[in-house]
PDB file of N, CA and C in Angstrom:
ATOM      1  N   UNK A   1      86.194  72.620 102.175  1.00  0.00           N
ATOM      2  CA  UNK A   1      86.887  72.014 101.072  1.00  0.00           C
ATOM      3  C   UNK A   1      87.562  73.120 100.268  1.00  0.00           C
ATOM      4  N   UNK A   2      88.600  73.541 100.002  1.00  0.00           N
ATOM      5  CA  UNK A   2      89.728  74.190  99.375  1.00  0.00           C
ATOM      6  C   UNK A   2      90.201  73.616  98.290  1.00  0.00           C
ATOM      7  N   UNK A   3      89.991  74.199  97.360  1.00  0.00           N
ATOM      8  CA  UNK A   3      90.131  73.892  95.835  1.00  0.00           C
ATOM      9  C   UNK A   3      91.323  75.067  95.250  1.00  0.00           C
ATOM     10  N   UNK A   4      91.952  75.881  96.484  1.00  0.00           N
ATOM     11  CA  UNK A   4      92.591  77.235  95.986  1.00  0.00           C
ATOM     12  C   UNK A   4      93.816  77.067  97.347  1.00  0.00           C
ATOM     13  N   UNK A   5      94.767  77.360  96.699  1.00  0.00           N
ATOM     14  CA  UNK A   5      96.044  77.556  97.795  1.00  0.00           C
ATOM     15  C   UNK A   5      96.844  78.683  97.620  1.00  0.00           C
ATOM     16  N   UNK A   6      97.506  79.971  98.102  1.00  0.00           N
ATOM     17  CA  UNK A   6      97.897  80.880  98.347  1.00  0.00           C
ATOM     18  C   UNK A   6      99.902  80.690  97.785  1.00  0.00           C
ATOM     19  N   UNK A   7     100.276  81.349  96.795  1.00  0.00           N
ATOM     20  CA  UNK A   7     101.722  81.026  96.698  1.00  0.00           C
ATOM     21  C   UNK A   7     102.078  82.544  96.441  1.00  0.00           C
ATOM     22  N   UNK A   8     102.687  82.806  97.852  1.00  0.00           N
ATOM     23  CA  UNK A   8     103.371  84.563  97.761  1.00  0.00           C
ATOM     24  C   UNK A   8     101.928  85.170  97.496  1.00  0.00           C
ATOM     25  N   UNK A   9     102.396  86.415  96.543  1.00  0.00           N
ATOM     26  CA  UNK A   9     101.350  86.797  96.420  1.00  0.00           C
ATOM     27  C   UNK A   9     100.472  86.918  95.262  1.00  0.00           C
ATOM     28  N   UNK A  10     100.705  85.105  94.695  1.00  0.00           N
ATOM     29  CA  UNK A  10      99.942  84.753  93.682  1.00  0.00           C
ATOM     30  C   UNK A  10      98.721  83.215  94.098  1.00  0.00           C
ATOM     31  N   UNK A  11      97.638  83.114  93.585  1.00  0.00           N
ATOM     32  CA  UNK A  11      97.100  81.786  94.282  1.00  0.00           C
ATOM     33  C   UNK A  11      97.189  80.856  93.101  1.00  0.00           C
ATOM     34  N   UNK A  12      96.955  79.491  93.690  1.00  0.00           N
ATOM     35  CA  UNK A  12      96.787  78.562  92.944  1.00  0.00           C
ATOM     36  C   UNK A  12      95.226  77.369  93.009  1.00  0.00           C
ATOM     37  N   UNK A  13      94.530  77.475  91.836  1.00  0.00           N
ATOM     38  CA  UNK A  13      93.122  77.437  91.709  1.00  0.00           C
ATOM     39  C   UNK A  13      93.268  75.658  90.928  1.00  0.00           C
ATOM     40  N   UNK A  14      92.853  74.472  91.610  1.00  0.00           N
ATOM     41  CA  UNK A  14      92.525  72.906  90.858  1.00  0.00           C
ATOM     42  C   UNK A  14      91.477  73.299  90.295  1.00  0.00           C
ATOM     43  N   UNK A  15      91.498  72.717  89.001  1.00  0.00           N
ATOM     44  CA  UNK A  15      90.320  72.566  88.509  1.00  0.00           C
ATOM     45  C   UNK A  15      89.810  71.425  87.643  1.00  0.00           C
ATOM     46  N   UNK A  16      88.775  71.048  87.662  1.00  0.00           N
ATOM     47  CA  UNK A  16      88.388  69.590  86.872  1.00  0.00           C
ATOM     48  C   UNK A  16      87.733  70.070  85.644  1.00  0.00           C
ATOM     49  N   UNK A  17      88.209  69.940  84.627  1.00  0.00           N
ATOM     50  CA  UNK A  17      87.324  70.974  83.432  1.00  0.00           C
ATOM     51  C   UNK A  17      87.003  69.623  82.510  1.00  0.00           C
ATOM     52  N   UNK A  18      85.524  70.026  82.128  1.00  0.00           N
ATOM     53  CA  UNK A  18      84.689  69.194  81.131  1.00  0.00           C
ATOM     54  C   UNK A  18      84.865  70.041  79.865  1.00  0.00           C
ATOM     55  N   UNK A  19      85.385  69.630  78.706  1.00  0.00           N
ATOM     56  CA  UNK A  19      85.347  70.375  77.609  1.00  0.00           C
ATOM     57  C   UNK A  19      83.904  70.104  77.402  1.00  0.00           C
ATOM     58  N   UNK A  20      83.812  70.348  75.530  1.00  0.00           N
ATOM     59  CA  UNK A  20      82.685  70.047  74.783  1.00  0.00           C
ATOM     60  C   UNK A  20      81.052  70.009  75.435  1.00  0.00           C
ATOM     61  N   UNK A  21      81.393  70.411  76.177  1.00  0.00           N
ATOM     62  CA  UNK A  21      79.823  71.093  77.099  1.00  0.00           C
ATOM     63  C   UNK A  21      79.170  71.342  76.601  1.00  0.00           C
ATOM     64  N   UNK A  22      77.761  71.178  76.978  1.00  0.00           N
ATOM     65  CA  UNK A  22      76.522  72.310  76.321  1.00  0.00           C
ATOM     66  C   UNK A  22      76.447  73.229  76.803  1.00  0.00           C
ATOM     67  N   UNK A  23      77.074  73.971  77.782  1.00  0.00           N
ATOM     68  CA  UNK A  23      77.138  75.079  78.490  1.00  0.00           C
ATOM     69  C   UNK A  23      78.369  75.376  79.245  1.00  0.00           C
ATOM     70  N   UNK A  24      78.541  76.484  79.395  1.00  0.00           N
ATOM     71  CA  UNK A  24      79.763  77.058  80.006  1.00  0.00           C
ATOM     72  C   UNK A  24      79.268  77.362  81.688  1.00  0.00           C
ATOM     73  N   UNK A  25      80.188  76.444  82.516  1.00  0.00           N
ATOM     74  CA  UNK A  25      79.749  76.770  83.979  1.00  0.00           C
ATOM     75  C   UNK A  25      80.692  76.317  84.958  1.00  0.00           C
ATOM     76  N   UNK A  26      81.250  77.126  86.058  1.00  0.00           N
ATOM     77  CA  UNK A  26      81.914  76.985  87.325  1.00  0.00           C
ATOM     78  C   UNK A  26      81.079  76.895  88.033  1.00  0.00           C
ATOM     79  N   UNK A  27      81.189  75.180  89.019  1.00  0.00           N
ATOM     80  CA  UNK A  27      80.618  75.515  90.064  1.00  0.00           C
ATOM     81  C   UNK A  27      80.364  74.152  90.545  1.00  0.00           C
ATOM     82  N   UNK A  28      80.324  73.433  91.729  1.00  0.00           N
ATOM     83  CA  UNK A  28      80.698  72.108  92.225  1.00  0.00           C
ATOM     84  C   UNK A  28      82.087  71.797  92.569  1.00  0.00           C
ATOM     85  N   UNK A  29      82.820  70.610  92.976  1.00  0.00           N
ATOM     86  CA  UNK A  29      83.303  70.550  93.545  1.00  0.00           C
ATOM     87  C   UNK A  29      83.832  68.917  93.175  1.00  0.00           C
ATOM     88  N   UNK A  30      85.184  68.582  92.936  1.00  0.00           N
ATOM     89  CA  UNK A  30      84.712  67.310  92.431  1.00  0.00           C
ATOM     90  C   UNK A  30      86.870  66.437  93.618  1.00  0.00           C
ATOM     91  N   UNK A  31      86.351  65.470  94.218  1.00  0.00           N
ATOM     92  CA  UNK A  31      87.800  64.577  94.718  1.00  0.00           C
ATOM     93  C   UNK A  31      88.274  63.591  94.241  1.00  0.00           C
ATOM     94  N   UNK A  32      89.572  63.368  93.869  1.00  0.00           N
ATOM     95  CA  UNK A  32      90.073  62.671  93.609  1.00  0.00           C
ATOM     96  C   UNK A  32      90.423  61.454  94.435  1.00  0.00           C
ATOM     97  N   UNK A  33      91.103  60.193  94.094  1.00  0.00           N
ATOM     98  CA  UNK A  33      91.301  59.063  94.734  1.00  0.00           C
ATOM     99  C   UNK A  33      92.443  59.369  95.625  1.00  0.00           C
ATOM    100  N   UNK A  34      92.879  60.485  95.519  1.00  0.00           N
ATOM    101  CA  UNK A  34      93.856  60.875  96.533  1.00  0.00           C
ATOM    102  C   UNK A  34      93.633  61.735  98.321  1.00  0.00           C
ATOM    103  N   UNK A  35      92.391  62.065  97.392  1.00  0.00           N
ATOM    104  CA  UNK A  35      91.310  62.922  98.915  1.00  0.00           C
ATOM    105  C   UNK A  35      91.815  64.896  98.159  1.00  0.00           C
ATOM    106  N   UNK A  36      92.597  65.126  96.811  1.00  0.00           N
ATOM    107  CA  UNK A  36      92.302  66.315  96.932  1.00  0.00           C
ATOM    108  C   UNK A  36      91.311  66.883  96.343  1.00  0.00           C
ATOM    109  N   UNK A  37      90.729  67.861  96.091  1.00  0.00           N
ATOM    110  CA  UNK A  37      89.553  68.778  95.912  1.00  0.00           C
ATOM    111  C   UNK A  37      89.788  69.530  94.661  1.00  0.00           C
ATOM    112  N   UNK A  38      88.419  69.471  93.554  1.00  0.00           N
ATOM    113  CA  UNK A  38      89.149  70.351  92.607  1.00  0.00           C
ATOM    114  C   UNK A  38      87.459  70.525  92.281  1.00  0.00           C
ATOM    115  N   UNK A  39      88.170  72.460  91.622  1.00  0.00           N
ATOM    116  CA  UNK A  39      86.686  72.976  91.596  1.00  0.00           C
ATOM    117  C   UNK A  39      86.135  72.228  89.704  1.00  0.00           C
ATOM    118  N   UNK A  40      84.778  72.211  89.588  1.00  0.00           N
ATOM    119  CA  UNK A  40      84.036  71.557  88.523  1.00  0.00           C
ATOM    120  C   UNK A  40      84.508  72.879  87.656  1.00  0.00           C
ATOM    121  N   UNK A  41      84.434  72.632  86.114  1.00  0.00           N
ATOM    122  CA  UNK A  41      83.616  73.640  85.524  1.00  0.00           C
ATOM    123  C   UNK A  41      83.909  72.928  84.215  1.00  0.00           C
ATOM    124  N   UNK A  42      83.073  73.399  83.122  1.00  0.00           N
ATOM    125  CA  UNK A  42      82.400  73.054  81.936  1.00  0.00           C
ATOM    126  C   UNK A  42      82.659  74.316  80.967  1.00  0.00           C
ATOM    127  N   UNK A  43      83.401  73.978  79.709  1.00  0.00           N
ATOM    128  CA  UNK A  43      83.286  74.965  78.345  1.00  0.00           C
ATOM    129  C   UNK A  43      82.924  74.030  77.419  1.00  0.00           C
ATOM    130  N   UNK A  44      82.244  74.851  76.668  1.00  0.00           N
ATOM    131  CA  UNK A  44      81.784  74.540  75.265  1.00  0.00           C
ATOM    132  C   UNK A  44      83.158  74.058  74.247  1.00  0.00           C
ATOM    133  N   UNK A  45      83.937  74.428  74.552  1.00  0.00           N
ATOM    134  CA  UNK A  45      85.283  74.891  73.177  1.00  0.00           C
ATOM    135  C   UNK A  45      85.698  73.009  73.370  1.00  0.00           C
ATOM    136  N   UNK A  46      86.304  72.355  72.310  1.00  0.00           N
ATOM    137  CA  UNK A  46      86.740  71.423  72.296  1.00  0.00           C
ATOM    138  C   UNK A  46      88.192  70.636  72.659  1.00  0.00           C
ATOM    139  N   UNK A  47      88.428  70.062  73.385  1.00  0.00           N
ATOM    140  CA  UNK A  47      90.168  69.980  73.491  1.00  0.00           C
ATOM    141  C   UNK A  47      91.187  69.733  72.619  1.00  0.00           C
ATOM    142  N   UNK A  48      91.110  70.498  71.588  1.00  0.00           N
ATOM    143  CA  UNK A  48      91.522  70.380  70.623  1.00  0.00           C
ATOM    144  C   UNK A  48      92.906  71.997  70.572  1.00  0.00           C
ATOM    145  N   UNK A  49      93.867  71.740  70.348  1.00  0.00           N
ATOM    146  CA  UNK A  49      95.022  72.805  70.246  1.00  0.00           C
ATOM    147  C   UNK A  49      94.369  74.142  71.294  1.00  0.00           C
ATOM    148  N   UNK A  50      94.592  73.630  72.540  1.00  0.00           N
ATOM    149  CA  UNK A  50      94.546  74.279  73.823  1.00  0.00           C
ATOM    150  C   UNK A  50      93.492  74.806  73.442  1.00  0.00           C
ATOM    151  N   UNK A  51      92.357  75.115  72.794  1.00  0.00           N
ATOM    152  CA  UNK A  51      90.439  75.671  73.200  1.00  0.00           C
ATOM    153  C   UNK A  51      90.073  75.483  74.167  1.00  0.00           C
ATOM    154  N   UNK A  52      90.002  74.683  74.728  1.00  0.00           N
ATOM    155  CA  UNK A  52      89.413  74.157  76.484  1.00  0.00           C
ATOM    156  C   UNK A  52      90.086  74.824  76.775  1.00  0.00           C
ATOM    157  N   UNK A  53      91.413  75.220  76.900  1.00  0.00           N
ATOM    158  CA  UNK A  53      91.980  76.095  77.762  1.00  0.00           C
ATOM    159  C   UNK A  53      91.771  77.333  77.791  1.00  0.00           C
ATOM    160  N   UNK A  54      92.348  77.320  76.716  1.00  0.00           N
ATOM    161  CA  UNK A  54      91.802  78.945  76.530  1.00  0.00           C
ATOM    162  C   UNK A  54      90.082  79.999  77.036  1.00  0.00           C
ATOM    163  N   UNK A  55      89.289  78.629  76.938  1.00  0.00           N
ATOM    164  CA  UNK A  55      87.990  79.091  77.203  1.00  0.00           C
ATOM    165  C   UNK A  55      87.705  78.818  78.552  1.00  0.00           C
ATOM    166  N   UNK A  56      88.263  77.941  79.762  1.00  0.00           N
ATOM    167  CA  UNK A  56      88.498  77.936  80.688  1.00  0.00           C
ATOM    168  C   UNK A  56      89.375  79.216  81.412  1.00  0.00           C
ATOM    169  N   UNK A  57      90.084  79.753  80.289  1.00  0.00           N
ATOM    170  CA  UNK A  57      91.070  81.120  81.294  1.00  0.00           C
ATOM    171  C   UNK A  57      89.977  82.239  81.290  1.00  0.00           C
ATOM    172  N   UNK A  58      89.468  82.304  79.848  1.00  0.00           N
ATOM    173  CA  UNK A  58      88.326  83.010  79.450  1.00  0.00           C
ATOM    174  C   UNK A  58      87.036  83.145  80.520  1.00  0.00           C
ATOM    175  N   UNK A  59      86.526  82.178  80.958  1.00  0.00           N
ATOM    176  CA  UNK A  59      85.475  81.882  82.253  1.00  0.00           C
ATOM    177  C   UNK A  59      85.974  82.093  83.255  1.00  0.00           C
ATOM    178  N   UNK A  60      87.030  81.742  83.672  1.00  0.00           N
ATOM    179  CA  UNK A  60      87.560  82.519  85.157  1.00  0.00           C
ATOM    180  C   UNK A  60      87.676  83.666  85.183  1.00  0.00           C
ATOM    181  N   UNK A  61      88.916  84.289  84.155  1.00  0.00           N
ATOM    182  CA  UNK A  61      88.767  85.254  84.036  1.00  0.00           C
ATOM    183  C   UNK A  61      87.575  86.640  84.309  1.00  0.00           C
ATOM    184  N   UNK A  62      86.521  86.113  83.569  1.00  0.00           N
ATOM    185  CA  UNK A  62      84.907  86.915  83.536  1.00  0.00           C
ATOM    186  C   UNK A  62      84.416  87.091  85.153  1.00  0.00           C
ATOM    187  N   UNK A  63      84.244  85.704  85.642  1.00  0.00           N
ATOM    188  CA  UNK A  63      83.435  84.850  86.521  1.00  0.00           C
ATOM    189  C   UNK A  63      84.483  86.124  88.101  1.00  0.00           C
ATOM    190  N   UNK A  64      85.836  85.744  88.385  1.00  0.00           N
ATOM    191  CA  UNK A  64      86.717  86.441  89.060  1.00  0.00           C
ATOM    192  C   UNK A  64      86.847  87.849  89.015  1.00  0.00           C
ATOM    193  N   UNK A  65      86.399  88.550  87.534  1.00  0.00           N
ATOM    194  CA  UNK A  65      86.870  89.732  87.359  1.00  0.00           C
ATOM    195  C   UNK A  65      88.546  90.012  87.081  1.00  0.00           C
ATOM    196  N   UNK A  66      89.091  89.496  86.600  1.00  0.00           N
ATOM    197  CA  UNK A  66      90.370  89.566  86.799  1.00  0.00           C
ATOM    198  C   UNK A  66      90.966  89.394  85.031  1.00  0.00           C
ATOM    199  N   UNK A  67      92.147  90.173  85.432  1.00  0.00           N
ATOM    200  CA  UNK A  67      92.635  90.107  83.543  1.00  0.00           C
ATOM    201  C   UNK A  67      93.058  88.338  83.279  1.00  0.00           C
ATOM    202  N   UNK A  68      92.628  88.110  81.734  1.00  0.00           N
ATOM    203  CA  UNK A  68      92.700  87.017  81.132  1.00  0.00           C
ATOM    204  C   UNK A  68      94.285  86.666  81.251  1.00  0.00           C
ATOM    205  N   UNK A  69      95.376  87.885  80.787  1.00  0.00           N
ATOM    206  CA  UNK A  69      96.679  87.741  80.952  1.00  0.00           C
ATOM    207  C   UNK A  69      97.534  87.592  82.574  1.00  0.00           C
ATOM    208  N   UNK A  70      96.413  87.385  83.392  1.00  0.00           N
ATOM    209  CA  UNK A  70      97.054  87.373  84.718  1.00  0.00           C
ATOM    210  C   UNK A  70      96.808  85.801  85.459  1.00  0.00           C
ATOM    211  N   UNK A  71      95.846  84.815  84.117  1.00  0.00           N
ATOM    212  CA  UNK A  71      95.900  84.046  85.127  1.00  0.00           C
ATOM    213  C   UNK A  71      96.092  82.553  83.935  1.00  0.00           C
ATOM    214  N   UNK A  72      97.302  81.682  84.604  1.00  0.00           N
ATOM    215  CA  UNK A  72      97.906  80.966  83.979  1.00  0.00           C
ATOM    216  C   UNK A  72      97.887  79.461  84.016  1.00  0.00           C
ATOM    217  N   UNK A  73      98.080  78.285  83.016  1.00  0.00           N
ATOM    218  CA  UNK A  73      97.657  77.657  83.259  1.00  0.00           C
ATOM    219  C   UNK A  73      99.278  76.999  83.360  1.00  0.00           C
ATOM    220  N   UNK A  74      99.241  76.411  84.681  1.00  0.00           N
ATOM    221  CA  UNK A  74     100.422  75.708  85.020  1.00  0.00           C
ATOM    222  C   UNK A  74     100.902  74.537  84.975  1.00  0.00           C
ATOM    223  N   UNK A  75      99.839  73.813  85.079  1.00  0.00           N
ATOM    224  CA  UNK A  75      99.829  72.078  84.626  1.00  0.00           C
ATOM    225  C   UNK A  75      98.464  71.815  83.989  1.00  0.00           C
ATOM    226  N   UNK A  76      98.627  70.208  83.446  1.00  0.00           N
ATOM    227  CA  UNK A  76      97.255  70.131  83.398  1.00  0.00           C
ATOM    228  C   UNK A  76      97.208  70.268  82.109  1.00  0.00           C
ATOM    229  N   UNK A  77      97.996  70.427  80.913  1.00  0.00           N
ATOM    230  CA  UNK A  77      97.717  71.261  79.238  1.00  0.00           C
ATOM    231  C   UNK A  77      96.609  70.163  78.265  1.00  0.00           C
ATOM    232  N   UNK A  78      97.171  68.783  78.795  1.00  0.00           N
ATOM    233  CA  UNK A  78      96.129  67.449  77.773  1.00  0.00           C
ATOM    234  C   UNK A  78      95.747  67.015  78.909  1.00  0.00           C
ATOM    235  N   UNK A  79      95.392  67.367  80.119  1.00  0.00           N
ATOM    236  CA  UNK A  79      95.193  66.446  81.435  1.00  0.00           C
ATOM    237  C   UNK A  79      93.513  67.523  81.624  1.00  0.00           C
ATOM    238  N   UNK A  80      92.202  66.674  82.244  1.00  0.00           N
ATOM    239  CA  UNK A  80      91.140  67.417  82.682  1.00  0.00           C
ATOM    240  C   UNK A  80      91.427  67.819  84.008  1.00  0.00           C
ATOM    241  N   UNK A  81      92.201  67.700  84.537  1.00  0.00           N
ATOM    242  CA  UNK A  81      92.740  68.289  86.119  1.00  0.00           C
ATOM    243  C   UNK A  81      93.641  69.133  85.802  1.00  0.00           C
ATOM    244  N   UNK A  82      93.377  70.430  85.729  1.00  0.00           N
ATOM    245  CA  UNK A  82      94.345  71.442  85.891  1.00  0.00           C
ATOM    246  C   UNK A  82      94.529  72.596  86.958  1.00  0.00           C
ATOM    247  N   UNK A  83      95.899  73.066  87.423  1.00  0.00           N
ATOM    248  CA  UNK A  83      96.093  73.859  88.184  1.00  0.00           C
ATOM    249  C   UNK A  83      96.532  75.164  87.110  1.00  0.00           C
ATOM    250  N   UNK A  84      96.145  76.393  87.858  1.00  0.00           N
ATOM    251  CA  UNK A  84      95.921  77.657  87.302  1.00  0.00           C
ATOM    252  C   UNK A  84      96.569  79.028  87.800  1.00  0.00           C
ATOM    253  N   UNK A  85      97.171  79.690  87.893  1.00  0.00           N
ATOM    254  CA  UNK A  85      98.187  80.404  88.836  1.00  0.00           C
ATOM    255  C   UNK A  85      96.858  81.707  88.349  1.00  0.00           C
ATOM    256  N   UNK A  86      96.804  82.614  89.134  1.00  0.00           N
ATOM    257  CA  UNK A  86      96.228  83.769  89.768  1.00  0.00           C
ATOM    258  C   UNK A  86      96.802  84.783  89.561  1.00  0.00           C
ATOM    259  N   UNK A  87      97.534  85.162  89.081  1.00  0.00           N
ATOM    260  CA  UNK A  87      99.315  86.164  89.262  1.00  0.00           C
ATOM    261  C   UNK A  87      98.857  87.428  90.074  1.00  0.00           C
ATOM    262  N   UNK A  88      98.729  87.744  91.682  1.00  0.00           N
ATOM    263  CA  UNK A  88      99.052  88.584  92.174  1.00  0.00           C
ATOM    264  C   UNK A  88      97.068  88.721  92.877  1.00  0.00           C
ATOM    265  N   UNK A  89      96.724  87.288  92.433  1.00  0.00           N
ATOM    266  CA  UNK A  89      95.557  87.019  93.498  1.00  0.00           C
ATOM    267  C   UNK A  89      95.898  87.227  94.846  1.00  0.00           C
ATOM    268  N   UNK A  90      96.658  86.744  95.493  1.00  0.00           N
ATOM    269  CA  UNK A  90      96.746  86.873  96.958  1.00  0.00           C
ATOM    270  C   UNK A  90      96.592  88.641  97.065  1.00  0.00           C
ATOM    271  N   UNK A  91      96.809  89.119  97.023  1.00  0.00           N
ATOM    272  CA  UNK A  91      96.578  90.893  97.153  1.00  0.00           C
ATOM    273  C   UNK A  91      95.164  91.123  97.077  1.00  0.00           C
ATOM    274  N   UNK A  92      94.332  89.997  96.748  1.00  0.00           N
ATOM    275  CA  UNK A  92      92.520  90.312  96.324  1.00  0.00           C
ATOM    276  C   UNK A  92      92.000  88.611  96.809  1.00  0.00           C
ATOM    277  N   UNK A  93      92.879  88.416  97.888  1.00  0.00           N
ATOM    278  CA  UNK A  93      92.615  87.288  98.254  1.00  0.00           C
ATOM    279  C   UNK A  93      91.101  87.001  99.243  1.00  0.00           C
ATOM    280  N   UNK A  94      91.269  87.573  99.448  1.00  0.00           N
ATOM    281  CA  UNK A  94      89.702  87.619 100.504  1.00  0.00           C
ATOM    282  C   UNK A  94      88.572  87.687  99.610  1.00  0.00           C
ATOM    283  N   UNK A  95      88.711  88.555  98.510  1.00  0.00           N
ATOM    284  CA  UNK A  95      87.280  88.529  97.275  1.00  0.00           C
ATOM    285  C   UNK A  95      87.463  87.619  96.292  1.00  0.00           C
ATOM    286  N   UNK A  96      88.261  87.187  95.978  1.00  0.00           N
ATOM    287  CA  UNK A  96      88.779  85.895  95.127  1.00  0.00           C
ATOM    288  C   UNK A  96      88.429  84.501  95.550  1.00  0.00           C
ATOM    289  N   UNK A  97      88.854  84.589  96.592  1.00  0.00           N
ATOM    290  CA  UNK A  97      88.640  82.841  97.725  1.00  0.00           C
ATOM    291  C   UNK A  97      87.309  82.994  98.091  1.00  0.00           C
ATOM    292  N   UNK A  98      86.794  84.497  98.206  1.00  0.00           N
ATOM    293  CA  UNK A  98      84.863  83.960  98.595  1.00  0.00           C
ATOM    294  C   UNK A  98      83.974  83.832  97.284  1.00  0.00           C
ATOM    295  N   UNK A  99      84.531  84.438  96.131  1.00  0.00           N
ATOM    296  CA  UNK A  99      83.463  84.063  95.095  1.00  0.00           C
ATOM    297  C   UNK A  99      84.003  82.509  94.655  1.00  0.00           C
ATOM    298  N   UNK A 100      85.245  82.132  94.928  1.00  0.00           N
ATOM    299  CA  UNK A 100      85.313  80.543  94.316  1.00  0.00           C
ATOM    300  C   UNK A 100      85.211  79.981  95.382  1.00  0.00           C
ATOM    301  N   UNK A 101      85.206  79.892  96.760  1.00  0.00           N
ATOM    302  CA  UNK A 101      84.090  79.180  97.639  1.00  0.00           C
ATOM    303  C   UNK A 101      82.624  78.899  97.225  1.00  0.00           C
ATOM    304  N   UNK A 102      82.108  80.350  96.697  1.00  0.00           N
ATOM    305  CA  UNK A 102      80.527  80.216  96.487  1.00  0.00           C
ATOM    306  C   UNK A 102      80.412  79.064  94.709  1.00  0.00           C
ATOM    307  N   UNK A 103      81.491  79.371  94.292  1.00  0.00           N
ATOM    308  CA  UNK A 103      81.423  78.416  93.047  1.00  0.00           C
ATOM    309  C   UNK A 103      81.433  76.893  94.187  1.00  0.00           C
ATOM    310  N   UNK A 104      82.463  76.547  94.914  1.00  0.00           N
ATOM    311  CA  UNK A 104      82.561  75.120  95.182  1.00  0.00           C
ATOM    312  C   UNK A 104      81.486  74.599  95.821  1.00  0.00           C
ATOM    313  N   UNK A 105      80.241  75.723  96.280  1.00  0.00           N
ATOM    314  CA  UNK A 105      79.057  75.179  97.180  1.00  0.00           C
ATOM    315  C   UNK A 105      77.788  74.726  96.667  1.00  0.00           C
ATOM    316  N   UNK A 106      77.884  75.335  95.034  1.00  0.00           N
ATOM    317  CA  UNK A 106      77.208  75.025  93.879  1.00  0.00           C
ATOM    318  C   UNK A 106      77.079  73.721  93.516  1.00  0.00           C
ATOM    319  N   UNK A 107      76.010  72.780  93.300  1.00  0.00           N
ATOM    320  CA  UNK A 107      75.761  71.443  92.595  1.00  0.00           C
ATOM    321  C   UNK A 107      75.458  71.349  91.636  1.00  0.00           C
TER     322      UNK A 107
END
């Protein structure tokens, strides 16, 4: 199940984000009525003037290792399904796609 797709040499990461969480966490795997795949994850911050977002770039960011300014949110701004651009992931594609595999194998 692929929750991440490769564009040049940037990737693109679905994600199903739960604001207002009691905890901050990547990891599961959640499909839509369409059959596509989008990875789970959970912030505390509220959806309120982009916070969920921001604390969602914030958790990847950490979780990936990767700068906060490199990874973008492309759709998705008032929507809990969002896609996320990587900027220049594909170049660290092999260590990128196996730690968010090991997030999507998580329950």
């Amino acid at each position: 199940m692929r929750v991440w797709a490769q564009a040049g040499d940037d990737l693109i990461l679905s994600v199903r984000l739960t604001p207002g969480s009691s905890q901050e966490a990547l990891g599961g795997a959640w499909t839509d009525e369409k059959g596509a795949h989008w990875l789970s994850a959970r912030v505390r911050a509220v959806p309120e003037k982009g916070r969920a977002n921001v604390a969602l770039i914030a958790l990847l960011a950490k979780g990936l290792d990767w700068p906060k300014g490199a990874i973008l949110l492309e759709s998705g701004d008032t929507n809990r399904l969002k896609r996320l651009r990587i900027i220049g992931g594909g170049s660290a594609a092999a260590r990128l796609t196996a730690i968010i595999e090991h997030w999507v194998e998580k329950t």
